[in-house]
PDB file of N, CA and C in Angstrom:
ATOM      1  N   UNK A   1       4.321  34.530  63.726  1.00  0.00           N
ATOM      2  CA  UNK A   1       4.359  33.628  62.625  1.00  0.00           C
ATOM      3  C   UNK A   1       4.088  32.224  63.129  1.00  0.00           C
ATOM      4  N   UNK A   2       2.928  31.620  62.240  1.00  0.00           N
ATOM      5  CA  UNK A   2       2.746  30.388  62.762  1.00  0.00           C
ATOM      6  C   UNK A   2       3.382  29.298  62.381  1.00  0.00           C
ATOM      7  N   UNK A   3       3.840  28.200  62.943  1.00  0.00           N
ATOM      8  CA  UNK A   3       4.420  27.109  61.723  1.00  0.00           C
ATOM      9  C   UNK A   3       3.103  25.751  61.918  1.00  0.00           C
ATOM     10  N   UNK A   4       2.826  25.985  60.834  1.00  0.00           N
ATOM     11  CA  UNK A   4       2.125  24.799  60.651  1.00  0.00           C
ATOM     12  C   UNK A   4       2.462  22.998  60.393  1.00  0.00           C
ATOM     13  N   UNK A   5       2.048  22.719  61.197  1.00  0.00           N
ATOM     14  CA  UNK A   5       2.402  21.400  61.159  1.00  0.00           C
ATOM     15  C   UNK A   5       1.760  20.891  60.251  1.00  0.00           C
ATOM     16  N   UNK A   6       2.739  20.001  59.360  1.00  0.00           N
ATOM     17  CA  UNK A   6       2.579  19.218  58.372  1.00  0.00           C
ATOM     18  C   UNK A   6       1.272  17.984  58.721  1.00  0.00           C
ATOM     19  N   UNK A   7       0.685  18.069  57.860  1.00  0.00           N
ATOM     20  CA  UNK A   7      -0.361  17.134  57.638  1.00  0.00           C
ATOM     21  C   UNK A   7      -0.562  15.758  57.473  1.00  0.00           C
ATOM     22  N   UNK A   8      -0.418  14.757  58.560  1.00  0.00           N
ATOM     23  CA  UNK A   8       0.191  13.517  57.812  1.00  0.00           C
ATOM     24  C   UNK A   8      -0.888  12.742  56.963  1.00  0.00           C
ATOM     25  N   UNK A   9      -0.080  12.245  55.978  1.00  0.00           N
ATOM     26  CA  UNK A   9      -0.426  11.820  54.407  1.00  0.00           C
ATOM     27  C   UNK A   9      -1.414  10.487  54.985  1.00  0.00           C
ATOM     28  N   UNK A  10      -2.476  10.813  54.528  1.00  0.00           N
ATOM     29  CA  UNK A  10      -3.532   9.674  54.479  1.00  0.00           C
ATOM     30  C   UNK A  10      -3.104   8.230  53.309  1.00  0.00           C
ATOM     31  N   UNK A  11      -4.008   7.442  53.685  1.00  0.00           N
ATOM     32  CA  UNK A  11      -3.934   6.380  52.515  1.00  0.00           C
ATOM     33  C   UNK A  11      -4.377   6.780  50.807  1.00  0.00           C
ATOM     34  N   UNK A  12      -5.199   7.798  51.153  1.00  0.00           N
ATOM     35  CA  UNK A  12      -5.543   8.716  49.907  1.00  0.00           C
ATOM     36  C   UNK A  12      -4.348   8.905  49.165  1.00  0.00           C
ATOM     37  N   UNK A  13      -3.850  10.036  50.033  1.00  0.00           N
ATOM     38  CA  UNK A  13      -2.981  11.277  49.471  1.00  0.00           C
ATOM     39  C   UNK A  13      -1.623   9.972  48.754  1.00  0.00           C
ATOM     40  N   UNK A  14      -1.761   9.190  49.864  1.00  0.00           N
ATOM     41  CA  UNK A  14      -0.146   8.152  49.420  1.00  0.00           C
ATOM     42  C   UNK A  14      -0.451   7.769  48.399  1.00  0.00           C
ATOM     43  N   UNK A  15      -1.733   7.122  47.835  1.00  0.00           N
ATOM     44  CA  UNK A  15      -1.548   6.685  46.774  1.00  0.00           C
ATOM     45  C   UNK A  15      -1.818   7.568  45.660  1.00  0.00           C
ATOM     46  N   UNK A  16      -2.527   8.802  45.913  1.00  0.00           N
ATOM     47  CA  UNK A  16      -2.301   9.849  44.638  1.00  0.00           C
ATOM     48  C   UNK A  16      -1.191   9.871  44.234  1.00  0.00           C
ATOM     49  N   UNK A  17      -0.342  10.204  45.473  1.00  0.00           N
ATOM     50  CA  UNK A  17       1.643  10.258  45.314  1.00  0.00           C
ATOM     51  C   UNK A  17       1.911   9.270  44.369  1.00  0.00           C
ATOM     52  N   UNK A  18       2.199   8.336  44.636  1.00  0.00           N
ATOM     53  CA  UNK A  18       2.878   7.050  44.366  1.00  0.00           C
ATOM     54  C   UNK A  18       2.442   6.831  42.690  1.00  0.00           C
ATOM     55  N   UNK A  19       1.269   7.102  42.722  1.00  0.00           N
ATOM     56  CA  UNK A  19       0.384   6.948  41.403  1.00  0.00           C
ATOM     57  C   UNK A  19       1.298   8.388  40.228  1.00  0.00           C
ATOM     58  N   UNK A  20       1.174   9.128  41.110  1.00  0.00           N
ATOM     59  CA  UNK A  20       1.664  10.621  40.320  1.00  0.00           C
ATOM     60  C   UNK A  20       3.585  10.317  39.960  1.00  0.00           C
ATOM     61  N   UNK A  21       4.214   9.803  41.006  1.00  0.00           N
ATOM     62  CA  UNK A  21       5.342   9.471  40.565  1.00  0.00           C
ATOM     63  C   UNK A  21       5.339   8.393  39.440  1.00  0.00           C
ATOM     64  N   UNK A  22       4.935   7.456  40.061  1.00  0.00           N
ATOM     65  CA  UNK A  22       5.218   6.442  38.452  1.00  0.00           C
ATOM     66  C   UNK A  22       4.776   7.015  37.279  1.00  0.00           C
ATOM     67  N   UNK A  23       3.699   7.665  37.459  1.00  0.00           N
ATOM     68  CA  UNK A  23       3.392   8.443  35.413  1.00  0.00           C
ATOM     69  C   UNK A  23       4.394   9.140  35.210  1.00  0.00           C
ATOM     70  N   UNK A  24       4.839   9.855  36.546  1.00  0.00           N
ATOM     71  CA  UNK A  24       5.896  11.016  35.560  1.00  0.00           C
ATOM     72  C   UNK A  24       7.222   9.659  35.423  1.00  0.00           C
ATOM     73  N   UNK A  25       7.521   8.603  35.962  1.00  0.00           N
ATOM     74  CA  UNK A  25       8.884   8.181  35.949  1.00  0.00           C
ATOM     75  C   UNK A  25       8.593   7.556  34.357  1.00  0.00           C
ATOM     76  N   UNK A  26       7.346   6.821  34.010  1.00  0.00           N
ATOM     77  CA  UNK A  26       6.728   5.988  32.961  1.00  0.00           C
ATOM     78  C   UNK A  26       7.248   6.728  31.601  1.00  0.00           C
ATOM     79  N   UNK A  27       6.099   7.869  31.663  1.00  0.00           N
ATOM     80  CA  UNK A  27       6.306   9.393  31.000  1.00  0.00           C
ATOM     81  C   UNK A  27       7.874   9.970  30.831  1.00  0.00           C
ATOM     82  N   UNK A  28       8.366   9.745  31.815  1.00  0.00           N
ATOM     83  CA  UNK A  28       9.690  10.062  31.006  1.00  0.00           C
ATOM     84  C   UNK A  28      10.369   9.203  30.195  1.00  0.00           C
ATOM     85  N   UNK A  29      10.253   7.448  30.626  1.00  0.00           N
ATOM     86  CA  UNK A  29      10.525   6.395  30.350  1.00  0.00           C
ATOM     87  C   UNK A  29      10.569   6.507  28.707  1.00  0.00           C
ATOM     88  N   UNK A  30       9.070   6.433  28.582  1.00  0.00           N
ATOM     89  CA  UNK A  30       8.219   6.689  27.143  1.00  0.00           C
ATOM     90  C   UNK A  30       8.969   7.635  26.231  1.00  0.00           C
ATOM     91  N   UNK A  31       9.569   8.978  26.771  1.00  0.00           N
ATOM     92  CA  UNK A  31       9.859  10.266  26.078  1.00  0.00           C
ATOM     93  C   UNK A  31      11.462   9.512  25.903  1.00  0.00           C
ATOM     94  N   UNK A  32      12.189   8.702  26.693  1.00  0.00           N
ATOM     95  CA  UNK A  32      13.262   8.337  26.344  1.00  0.00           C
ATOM     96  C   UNK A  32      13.221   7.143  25.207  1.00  0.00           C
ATOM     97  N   UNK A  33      12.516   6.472  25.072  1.00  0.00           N
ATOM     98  CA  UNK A  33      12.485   5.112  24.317  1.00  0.00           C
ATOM     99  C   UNK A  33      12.213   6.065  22.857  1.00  0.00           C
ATOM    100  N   UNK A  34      10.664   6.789  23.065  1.00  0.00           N
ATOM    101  CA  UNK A  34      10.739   7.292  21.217  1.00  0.00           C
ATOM    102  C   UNK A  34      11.467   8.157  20.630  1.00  0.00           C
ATOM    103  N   UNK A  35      11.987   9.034  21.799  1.00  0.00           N
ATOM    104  CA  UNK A  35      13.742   9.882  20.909  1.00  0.00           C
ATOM    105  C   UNK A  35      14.675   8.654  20.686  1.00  0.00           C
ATOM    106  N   UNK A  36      15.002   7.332  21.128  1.00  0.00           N
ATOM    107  CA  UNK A  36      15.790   6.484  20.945  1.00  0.00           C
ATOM    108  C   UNK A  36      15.121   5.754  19.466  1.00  0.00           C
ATOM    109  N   UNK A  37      13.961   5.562  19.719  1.00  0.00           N
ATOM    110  CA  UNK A  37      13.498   4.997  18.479  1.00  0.00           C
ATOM    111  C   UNK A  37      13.235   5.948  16.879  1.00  0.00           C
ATOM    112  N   UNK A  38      13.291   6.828  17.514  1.00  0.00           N
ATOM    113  CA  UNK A  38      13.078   8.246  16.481  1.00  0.00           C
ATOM    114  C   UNK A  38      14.627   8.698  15.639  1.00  0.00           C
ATOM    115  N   UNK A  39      15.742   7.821  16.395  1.00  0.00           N
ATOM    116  CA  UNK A  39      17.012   8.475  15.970  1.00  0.00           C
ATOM    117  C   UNK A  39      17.284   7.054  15.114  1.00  0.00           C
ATOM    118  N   UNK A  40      16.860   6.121  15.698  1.00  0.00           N
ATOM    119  CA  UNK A  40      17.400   5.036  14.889  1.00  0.00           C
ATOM    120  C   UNK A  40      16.526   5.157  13.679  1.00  0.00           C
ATOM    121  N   UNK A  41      15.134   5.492  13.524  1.00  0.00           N
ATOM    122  CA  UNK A  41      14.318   5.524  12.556  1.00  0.00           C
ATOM    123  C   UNK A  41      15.086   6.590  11.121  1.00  0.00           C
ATOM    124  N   UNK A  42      15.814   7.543  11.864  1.00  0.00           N
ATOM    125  CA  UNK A  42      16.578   8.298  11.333  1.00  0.00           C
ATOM    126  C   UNK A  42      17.538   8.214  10.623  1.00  0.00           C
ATOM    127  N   UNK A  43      18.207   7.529  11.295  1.00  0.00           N
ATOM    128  CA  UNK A  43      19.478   6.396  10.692  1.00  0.00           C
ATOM    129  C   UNK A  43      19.224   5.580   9.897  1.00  0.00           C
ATOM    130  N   UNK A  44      18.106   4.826  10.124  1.00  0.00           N
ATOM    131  CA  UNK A  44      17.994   3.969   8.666  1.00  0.00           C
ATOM    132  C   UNK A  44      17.290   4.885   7.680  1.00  0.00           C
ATOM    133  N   UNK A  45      16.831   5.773   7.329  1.00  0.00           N
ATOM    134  CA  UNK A  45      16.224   6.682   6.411  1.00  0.00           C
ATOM    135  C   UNK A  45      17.415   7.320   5.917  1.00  0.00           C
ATOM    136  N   UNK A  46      19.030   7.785   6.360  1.00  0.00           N
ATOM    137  CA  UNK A  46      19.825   8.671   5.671  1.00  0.00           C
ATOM    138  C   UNK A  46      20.506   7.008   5.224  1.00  0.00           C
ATOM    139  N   UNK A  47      20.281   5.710   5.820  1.00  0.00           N
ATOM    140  CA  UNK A  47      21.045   4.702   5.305  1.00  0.00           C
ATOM    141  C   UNK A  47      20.676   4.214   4.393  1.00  0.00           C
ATOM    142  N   UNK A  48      19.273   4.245   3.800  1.00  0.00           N
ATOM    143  CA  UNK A  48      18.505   3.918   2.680  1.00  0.00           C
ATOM    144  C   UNK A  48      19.000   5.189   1.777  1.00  0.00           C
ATOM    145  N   UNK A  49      18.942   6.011   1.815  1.00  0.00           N
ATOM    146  CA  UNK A  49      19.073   7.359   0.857  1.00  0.00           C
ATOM    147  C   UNK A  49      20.778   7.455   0.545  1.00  0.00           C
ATOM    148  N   UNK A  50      21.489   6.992   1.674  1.00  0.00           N
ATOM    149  CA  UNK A  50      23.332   6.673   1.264  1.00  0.00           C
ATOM    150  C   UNK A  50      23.247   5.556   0.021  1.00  0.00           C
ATOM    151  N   UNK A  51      22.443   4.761   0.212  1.00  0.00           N
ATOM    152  CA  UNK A  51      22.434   3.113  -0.667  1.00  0.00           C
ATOM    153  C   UNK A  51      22.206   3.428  -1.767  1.00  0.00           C
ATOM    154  N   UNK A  52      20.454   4.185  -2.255  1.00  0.00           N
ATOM    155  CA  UNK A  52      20.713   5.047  -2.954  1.00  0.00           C
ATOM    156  C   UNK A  52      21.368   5.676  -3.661  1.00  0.00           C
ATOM    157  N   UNK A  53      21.796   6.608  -3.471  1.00  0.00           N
ATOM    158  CA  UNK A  53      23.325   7.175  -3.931  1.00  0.00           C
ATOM    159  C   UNK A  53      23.938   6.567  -4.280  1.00  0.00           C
ATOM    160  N   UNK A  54      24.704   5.628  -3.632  1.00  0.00           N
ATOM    161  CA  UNK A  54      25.368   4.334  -4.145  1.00  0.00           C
ATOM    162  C   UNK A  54      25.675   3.992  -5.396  1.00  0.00           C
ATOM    163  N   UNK A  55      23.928   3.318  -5.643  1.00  0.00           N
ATOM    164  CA  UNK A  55      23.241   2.735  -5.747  1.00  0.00           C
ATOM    165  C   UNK A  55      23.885   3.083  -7.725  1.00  0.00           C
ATOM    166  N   UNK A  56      22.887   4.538  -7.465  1.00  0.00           N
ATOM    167  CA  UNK A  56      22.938   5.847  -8.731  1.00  0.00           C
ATOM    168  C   UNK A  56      24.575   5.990  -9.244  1.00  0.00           C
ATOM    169  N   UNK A  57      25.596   5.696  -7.989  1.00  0.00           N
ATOM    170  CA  UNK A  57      26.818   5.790  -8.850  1.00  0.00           C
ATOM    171  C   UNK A  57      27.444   4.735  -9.281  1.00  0.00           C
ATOM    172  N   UNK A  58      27.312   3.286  -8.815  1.00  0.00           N
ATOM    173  CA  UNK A  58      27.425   2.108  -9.436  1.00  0.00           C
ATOM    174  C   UNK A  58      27.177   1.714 -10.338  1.00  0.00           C
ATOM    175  N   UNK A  59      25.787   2.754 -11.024  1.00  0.00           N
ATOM    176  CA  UNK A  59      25.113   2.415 -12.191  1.00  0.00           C
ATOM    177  C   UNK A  59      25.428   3.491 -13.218  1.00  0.00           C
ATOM    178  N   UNK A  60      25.742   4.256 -13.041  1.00  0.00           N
ATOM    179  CA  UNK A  60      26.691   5.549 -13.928  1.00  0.00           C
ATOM    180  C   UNK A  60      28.254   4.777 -13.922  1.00  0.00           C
ATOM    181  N   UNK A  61      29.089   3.918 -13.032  1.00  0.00           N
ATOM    182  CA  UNK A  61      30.297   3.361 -13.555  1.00  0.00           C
ATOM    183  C   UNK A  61      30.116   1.977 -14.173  1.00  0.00           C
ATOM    184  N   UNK A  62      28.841   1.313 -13.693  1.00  0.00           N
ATOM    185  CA  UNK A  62      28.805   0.441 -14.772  1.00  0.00           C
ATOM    186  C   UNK A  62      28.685   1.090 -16.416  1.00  0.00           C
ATOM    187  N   UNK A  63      27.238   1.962 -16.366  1.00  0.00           N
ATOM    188  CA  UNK A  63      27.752   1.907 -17.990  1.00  0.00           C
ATOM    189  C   UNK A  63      28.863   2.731 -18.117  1.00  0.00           C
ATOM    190  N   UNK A  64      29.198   3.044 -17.837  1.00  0.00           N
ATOM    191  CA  UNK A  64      30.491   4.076 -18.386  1.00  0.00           C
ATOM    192  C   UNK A  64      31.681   2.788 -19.008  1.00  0.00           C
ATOM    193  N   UNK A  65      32.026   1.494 -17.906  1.00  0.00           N
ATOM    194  CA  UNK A  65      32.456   0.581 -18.212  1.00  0.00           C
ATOM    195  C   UNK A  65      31.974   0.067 -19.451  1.00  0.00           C
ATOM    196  N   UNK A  66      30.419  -0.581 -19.302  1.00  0.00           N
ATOM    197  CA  UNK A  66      30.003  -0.778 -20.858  1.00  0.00           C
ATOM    198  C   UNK A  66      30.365  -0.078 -22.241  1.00  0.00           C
ATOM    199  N   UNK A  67      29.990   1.070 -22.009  1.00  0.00           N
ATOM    200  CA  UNK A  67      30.668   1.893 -22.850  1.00  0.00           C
ATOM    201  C   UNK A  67      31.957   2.336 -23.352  1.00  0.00           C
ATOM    202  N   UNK A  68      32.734   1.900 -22.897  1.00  0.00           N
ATOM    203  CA  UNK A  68      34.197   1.863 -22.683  1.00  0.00           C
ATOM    204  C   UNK A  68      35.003   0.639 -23.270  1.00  0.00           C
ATOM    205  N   UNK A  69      34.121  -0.961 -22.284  1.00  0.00           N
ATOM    206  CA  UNK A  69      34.441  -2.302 -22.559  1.00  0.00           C
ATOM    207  C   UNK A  69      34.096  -2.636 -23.934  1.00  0.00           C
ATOM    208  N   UNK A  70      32.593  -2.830 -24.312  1.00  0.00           N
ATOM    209  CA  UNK A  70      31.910  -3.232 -25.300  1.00  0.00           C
ATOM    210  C   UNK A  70      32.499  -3.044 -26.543  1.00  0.00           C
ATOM    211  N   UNK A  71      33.173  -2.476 -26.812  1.00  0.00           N
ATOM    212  CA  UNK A  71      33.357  -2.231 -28.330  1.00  0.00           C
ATOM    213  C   UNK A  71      35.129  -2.934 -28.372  1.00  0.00           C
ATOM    214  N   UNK A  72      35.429  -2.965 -27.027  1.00  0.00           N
ATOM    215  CA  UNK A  72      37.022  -3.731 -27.119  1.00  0.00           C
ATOM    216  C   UNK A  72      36.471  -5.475 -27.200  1.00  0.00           C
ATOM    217  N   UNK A  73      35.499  -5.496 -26.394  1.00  0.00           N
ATOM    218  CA  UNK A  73      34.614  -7.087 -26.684  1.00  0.00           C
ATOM    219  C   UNK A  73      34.194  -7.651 -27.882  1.00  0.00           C
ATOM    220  N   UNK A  74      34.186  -6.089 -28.500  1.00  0.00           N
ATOM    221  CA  UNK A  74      33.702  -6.905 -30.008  1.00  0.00           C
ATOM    222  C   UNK A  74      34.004  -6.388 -30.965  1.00  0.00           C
ATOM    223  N   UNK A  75      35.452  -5.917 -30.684  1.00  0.00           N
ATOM    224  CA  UNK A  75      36.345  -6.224 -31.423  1.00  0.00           C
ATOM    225  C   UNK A  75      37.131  -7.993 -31.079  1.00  0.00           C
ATOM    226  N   UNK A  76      37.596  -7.927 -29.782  1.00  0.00           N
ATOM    227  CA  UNK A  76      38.187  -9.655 -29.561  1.00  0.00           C
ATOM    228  C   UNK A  76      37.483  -9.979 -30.116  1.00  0.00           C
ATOM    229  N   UNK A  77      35.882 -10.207 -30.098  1.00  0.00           N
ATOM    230  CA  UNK A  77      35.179 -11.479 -30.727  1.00  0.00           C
ATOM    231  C   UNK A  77      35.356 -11.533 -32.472  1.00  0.00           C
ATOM    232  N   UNK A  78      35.587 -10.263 -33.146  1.00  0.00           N
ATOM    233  CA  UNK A  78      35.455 -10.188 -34.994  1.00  0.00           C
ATOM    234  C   UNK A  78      37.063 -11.097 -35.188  1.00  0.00           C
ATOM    235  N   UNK A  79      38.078 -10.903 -33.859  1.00  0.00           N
ATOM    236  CA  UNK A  79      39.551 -11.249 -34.231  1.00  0.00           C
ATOM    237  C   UNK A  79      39.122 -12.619 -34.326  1.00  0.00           C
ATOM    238  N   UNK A  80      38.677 -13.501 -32.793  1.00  0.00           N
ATOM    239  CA  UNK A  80      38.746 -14.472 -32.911  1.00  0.00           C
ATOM    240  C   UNK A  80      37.366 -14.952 -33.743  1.00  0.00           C
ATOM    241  N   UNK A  81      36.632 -14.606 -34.572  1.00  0.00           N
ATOM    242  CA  UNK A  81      36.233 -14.931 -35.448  1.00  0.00           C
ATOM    243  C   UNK A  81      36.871 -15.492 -36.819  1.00  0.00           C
ATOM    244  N   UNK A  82      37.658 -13.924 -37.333  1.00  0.00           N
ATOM    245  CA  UNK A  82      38.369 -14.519 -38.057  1.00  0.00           C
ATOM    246  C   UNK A  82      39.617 -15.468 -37.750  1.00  0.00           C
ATOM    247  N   UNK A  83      40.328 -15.712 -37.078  1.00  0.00           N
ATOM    248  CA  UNK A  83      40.539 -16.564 -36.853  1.00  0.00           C
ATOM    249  C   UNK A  83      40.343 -18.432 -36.805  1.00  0.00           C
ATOM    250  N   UNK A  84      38.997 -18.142 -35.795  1.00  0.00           N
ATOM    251  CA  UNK A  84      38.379 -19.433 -36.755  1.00  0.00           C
ATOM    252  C   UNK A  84      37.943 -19.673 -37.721  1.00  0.00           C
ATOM    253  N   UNK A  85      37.838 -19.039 -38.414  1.00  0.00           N
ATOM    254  CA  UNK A  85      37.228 -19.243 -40.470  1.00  0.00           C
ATOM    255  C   UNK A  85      39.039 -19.183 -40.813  1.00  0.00           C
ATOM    256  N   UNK A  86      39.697 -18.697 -40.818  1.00  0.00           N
ATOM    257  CA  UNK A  86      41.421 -19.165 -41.028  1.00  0.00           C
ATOM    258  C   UNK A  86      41.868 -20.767 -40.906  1.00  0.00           C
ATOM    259  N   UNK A  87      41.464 -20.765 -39.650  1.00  0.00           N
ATOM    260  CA  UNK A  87      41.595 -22.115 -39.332  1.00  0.00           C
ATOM    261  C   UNK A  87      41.143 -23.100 -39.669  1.00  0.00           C
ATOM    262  N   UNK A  88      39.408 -22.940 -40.394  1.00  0.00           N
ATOM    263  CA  UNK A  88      38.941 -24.020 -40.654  1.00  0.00           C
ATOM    264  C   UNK A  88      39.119 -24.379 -42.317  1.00  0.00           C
ATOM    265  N   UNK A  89      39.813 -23.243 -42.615  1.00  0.00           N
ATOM    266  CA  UNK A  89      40.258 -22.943 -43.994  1.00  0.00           C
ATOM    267  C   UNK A  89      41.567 -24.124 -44.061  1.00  0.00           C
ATOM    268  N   UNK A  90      42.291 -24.178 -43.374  1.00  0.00           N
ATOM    269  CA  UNK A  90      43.647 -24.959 -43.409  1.00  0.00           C
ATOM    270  C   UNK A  90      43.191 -25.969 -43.458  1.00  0.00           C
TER     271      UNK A  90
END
């Protein structure tokens, strides 16, 4: 069995290396930043669609309020109506 002696690395080969490491370190770099940017993109899309929602039930308890308030509003206003025609009567 022979053992072959290792080949020492030319100025070539070093910089193929060197070149081949940084893409893959870059390349992973890259694959980490757009899952980071991909989750936050995420987050604001279920945070727009929560607001939404919100949004839809703020506006189902407003009128429900309207509907509820409005007719006690105007009733106060027919009281103090009459009221002032009473008053301007005296």
């Amino acid at each position: 069995m022979k053992i072959m002696a290792k080949k020492k690395e030319d100025k070539f080969d070093m910089l193929a290396r060197i070149i081949k490491e940084e893409g893959e370190e870059i390349r992973k770099e890259l694959q980490g930043e757009f899952k980071k940017g991909f989750r936050t993109l995420e987050k604001k899309i279920d945070e727009k669609a929560d607001a939404k929602k919100m949004d839809e039930g703020f506006t189902e308890i407003k009128r429900r309020l309207d509907v509820t308030i409005q007719p006690q509003l105007d009733n106060h206003a027919h009281r103090l109506k009459t009221l002032e025609y009473k008053g301007a009567k005296l």
